[in-house]
Protein backbone atom coordinates (compact mmCIF):
# COMPACT_ATOMS: atom_id res chain seq x y z
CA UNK A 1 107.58 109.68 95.25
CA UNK A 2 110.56 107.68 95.74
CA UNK A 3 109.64 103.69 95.38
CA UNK A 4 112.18 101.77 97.51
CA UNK A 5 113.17 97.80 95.84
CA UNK A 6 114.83 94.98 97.36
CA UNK A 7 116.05 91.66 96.54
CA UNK A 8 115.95 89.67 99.43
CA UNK A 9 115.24 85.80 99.00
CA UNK A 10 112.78 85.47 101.88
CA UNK A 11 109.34 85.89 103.00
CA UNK A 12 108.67 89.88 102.88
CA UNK A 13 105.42 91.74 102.85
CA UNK A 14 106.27 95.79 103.03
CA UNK A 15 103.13 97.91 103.98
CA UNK A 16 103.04 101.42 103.17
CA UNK A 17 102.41 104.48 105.27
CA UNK A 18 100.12 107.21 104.56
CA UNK A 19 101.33 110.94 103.47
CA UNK A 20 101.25 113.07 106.77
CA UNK A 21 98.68 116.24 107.41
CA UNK A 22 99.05 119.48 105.29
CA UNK A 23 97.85 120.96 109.07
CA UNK A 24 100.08 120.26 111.62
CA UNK A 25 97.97 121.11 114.55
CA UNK A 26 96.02 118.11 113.42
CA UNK A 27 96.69 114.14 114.31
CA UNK A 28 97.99 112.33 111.87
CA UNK A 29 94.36 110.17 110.74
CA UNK A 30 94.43 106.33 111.18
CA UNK A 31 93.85 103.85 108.35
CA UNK A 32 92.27 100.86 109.43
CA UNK A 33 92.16 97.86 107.36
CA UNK A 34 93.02 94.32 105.84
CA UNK A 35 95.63 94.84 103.27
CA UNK A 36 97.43 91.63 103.01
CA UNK A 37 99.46 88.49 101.32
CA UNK A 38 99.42 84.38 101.28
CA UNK A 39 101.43 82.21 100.71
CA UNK A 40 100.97 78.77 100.80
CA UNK A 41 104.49 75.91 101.35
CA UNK A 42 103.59 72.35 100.68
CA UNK A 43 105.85 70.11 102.92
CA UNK A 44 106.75 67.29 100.39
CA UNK A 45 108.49 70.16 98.20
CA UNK A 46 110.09 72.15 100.77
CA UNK A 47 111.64 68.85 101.57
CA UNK A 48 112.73 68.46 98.12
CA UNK A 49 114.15 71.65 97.79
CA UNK A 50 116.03 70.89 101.20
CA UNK A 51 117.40 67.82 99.64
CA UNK A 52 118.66 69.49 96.42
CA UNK A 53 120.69 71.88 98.81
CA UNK A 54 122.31 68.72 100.47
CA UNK A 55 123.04 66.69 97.81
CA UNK A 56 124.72 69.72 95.99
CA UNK A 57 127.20 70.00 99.07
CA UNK A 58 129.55 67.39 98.73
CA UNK A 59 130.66 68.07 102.46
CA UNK A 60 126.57 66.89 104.03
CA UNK A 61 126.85 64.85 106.42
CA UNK A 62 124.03 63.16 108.47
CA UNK A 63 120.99 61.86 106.24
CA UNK A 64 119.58 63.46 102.92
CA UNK A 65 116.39 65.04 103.99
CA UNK A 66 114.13 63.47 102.06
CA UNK A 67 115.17 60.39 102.90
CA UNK A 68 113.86 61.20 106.34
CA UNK A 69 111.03 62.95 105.59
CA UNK A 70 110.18 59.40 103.65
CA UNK A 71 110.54 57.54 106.46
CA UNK A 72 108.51 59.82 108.17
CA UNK A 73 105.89 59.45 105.59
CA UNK A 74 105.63 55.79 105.51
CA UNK A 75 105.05 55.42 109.46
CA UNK A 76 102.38 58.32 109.29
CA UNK A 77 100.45 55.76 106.58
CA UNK A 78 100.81 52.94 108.79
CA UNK A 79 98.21 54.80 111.12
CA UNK A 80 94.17 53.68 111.03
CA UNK A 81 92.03 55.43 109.17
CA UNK A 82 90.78 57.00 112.69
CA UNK A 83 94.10 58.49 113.66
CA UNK A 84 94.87 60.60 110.43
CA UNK A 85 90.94 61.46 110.03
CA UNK A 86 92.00 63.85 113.61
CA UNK A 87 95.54 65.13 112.20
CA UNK A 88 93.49 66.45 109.42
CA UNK A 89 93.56 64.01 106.39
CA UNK A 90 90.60 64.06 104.26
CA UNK A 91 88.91 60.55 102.93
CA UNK A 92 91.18 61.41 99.32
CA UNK A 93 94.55 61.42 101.34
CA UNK A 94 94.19 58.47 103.44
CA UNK A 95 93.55 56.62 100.17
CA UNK A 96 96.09 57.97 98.95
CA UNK A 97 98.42 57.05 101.97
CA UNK A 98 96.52 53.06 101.96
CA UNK A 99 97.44 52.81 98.48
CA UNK A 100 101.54 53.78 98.94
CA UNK A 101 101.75 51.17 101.89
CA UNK A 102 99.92 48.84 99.26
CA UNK A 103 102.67 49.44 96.91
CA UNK A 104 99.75 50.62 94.20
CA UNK A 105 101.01 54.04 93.95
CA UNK A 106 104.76 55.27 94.21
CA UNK A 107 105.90 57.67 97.57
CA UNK A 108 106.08 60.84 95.09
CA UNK A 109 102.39 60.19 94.02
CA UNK A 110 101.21 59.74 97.47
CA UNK A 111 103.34 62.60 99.04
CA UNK A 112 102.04 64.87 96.49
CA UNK A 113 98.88 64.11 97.05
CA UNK A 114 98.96 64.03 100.90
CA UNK A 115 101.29 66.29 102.16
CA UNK A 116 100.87 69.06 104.60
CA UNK A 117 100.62 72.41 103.50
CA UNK A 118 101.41 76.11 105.77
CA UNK A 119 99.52 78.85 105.15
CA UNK A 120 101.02 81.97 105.92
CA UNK A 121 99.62 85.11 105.64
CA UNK A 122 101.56 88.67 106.69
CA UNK A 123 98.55 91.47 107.09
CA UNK A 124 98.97 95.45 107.52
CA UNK A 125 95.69 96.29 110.02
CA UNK A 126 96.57 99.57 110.90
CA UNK A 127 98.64 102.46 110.15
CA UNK A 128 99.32 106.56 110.34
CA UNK A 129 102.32 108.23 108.99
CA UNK A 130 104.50 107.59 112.75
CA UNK A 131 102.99 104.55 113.67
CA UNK A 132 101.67 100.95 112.23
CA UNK A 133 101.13 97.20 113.22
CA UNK A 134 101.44 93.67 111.13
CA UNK A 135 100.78 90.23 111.86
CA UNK A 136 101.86 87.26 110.73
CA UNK A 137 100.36 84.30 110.57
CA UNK A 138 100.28 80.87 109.89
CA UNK A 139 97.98 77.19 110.05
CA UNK A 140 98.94 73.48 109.21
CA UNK A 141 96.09 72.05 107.63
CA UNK A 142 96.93 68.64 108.62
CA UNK A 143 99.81 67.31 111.33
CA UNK A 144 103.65 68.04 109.17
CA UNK A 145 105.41 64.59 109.51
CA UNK A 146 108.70 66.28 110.82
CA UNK A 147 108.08 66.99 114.34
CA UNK A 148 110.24 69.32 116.36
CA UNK A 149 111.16 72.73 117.87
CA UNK A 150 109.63 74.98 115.19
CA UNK A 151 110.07 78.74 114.59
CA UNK A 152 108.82 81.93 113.47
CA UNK A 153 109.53 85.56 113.00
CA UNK A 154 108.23 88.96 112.10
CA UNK A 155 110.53 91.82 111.22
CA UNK A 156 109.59 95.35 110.02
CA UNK A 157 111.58 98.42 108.62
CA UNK A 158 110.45 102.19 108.53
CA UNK A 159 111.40 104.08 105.34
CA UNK A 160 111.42 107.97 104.67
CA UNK A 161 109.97 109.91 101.78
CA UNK A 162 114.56 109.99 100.68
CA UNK A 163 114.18 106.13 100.41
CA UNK A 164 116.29 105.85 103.57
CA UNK A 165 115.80 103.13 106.45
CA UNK A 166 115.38 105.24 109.91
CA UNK A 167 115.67 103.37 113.48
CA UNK A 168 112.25 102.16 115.17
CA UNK A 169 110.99 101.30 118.42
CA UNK A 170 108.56 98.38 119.37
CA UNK A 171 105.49 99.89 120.52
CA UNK A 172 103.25 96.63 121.21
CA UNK A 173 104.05 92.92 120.02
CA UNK A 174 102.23 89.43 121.16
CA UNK A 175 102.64 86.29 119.77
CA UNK A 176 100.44 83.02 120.19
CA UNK A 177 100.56 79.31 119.14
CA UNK A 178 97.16 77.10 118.87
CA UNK A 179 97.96 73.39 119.80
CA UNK A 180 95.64 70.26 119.28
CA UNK A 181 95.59 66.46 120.03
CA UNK A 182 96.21 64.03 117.25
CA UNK A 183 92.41 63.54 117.53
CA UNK A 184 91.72 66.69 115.82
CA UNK A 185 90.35 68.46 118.94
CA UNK A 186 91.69 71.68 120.89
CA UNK A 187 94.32 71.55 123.16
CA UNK A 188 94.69 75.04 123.99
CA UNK A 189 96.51 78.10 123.59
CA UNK A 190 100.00 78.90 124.35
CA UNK A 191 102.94 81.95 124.23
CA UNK A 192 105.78 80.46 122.74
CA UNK A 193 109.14 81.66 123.28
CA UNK A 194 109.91 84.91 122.69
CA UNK A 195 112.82 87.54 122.13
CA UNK A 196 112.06 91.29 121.03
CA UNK A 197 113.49 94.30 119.75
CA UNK A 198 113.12 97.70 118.13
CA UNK A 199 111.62 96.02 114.58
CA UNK A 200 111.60 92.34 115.44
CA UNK A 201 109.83 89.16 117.10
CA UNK A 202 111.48 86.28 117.09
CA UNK A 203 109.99 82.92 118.55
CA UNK A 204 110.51 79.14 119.14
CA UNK A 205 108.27 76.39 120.25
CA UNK A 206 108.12 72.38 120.35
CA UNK A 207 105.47 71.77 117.70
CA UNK A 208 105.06 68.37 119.00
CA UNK A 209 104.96 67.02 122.75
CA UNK A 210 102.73 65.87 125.73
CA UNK A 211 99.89 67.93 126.95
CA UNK A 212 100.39 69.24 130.71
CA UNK A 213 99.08 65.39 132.39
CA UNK A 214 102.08 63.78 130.26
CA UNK A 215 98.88 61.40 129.03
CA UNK A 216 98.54 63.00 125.55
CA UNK A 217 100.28 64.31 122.48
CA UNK A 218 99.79 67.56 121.24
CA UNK A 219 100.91 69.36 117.94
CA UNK A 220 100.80 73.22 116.80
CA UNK A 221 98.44 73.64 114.39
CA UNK A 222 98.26 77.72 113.79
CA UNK A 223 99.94 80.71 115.36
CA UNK A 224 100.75 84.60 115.20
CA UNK A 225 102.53 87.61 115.18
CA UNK A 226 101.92 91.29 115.76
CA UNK A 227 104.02 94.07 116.25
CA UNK A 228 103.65 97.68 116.13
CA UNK A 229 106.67 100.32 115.37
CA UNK A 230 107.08 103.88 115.68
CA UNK A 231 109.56 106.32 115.10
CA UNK A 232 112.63 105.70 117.80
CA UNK A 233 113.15 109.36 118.12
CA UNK A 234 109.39 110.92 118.31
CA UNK A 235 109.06 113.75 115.71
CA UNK A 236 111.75 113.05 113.69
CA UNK A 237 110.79 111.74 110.83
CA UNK A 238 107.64 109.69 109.41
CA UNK A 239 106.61 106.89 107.06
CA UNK A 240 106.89 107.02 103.77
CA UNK A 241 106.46 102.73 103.19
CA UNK A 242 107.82 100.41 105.34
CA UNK A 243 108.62 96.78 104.83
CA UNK A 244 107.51 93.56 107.07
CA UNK A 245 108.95 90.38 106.97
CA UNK A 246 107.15 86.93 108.19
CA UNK A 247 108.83 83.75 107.76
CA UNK A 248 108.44 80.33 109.00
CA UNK A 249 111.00 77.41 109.53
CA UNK A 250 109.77 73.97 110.41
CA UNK A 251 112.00 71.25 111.80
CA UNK A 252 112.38 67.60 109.40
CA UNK A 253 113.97 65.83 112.82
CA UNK A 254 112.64 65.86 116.43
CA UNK A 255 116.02 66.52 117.92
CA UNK A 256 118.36 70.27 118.06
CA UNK A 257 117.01 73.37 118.41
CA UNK A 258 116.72 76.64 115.90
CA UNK A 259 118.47 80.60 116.50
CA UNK A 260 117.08 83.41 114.90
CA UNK A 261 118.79 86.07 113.77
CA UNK A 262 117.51 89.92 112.10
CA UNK A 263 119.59 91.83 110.39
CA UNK A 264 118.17 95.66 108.45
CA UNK A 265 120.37 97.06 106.43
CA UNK A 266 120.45 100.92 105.73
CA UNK A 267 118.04 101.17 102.71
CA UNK A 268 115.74 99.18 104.95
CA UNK A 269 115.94 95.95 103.88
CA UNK A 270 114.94 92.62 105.93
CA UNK A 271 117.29 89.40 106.43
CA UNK A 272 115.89 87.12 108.68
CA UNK A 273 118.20 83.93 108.93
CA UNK A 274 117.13 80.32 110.71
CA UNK A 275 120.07 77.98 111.66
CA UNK A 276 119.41 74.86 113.28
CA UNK A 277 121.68 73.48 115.68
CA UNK A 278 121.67 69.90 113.71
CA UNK A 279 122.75 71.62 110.58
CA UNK A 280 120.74 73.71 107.86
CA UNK A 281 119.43 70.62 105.93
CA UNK A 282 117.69 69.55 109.64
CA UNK A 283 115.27 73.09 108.52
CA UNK A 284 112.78 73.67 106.02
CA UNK A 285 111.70 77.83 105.39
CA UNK A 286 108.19 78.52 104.47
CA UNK A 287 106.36 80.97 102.45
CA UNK A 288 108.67 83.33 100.19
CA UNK A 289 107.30 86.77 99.51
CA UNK A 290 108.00 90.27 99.91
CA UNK A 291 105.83 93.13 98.54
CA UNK A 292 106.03 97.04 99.22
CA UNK A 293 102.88 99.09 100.07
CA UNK A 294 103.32 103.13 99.00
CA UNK A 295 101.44 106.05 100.09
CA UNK A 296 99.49 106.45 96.96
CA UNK A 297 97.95 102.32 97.28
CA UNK A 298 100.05 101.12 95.01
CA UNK A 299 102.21 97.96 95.70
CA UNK A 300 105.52 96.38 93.95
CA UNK A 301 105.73 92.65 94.60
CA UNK A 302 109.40 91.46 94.89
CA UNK A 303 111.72 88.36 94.48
């Protein structure tokens, strides 16, 4: 069996496809389960990695990212001990925060200690040899200190037993996004905003901003992904592995607003690409990962 490998720099979890029937008169069976990968981004070092990437372009303009996200940090430790129990901050972390403002502890002890961290997880549920779905998630465990439109994506690619990417069409997608006050309570549920195609769902959202009265903030604590491909031309061809691709970008400032773009090249493999309108360093990505699931349950994990 041909094993198919990529390079891509990103967040990629492939799921395989099961060998077709010997018996062609029979349905192809359905494999039902939880196969699946985490990953899990703390803020306070995607930060750092955005700042490396600005301060290595001599051209930057605007402010250096962690500079920001500092900022940021300070006025989030200036809240009672109330406030950041209901974004999520556990009696360790608060200390942690009281101790920075005290000047007891320096900001990379306390942001290392209390920073938010995304949990992203890209699951196969379901799959036959012309047909399969994934979802992507992902959950804040506490409120991120950068605050602004946010975005997600899930991509997927169908590969043949030659190694070769062939064209898909969406059967089924949804997508959701869990908001809650800054008390810790639920807000409720929302679709975010959403564009489609053949082996991709891109969407957007404000993961800060008033609740529908205009009398309270909420934030987005968790949200999701599914989609579910097929063949584009029925009969043609089936799966021999495919590839899915679930990626995250979170905003460091509250203003501009983020494109998506999907791109799948001919041996099947994902680039999914998140440009904010502010400039790149205004962007953190999330969760980098990209596996390959083959007939015979074997996986390759990739970098």
């Amino acid at each position: 069996m041909n094993k198919v490998f990529s390079s891509l720099l990103a967040l990629c979890v492939a799921v395989s496809m099961l060998a077709s029937s010997a018996i062609t008169a029979m349905a192809a069976p359905v494999y039902e389960g939880n196969d699946s990968t985490t990953t899990i981004t703390t803020e306070y070092e995607a930060v750092l990695e955005q700042s490396k990437i600005y301060n290595q372009q001599r051209s930057a303009r605007g402010i250096d990212p962690l500079v920001e996200f500092e900022k940021g940090f300070t006025k989030r430790a200036a809240l009672s001990e109330a406030e950041l129990k209901g974004m999520g901050y556990s009696k360790e972390e608060i200390t942690a925060l009281k101790e920075y403002l005290k000047g007891n502890i320096s900001f990379e002890a306390a942001a290392t200690r209390a920073s938010a961290d995304l949990t992203a997880t890209l699951t196969n549920s379901k799959h036959t040899t012309t047909r399969y779905t994934c979802k992507y998630s992902w959950s804040w465990d506490k409120t991120p200190i950068g605050l602004g439109e946010d975005a997600f994506a899930l991509a997927m690619s169908g590969i043949d037993s030659k190694s070769k990417a062939f064209e898909t069409k969406k059967m089924s997608s949804s997508a959701s996004v869990s908001f809650h006050y800054t008390d810790g309570t639920f807000y409720k549920t929302e679709t975010p905003s959403t564009s489609t195609s053949g082996n991709s769902v891109k969407c957007t959202f404000d993961s800060y901003k008033m609740n529908s009265l205009g009398d309270r903030w909420v934030w987005a604590k968790s949200g999701y992904i599914t989609l579910s491909i097929a063949p584009a031309v029925s009969n043609s061809t089936t799966f021999e592995c495919a590839r899915a691709y679930g990626e995250y970008a979170h905003s460091t400032t509250s203003s501009g607003t983020i494109d998506i773009s999907v791109t799948v090249d001919a041996a099947g493999s994902i680039t999914v690409s998140f440009t904010h309108s502010k400039g790149n360093t205004k962007r953190t990505l999330w969760g980098y990962k990209q596996i390959i699931f083959y007939n015979d349950g074997t996986s390759h994990e990739e970098s």
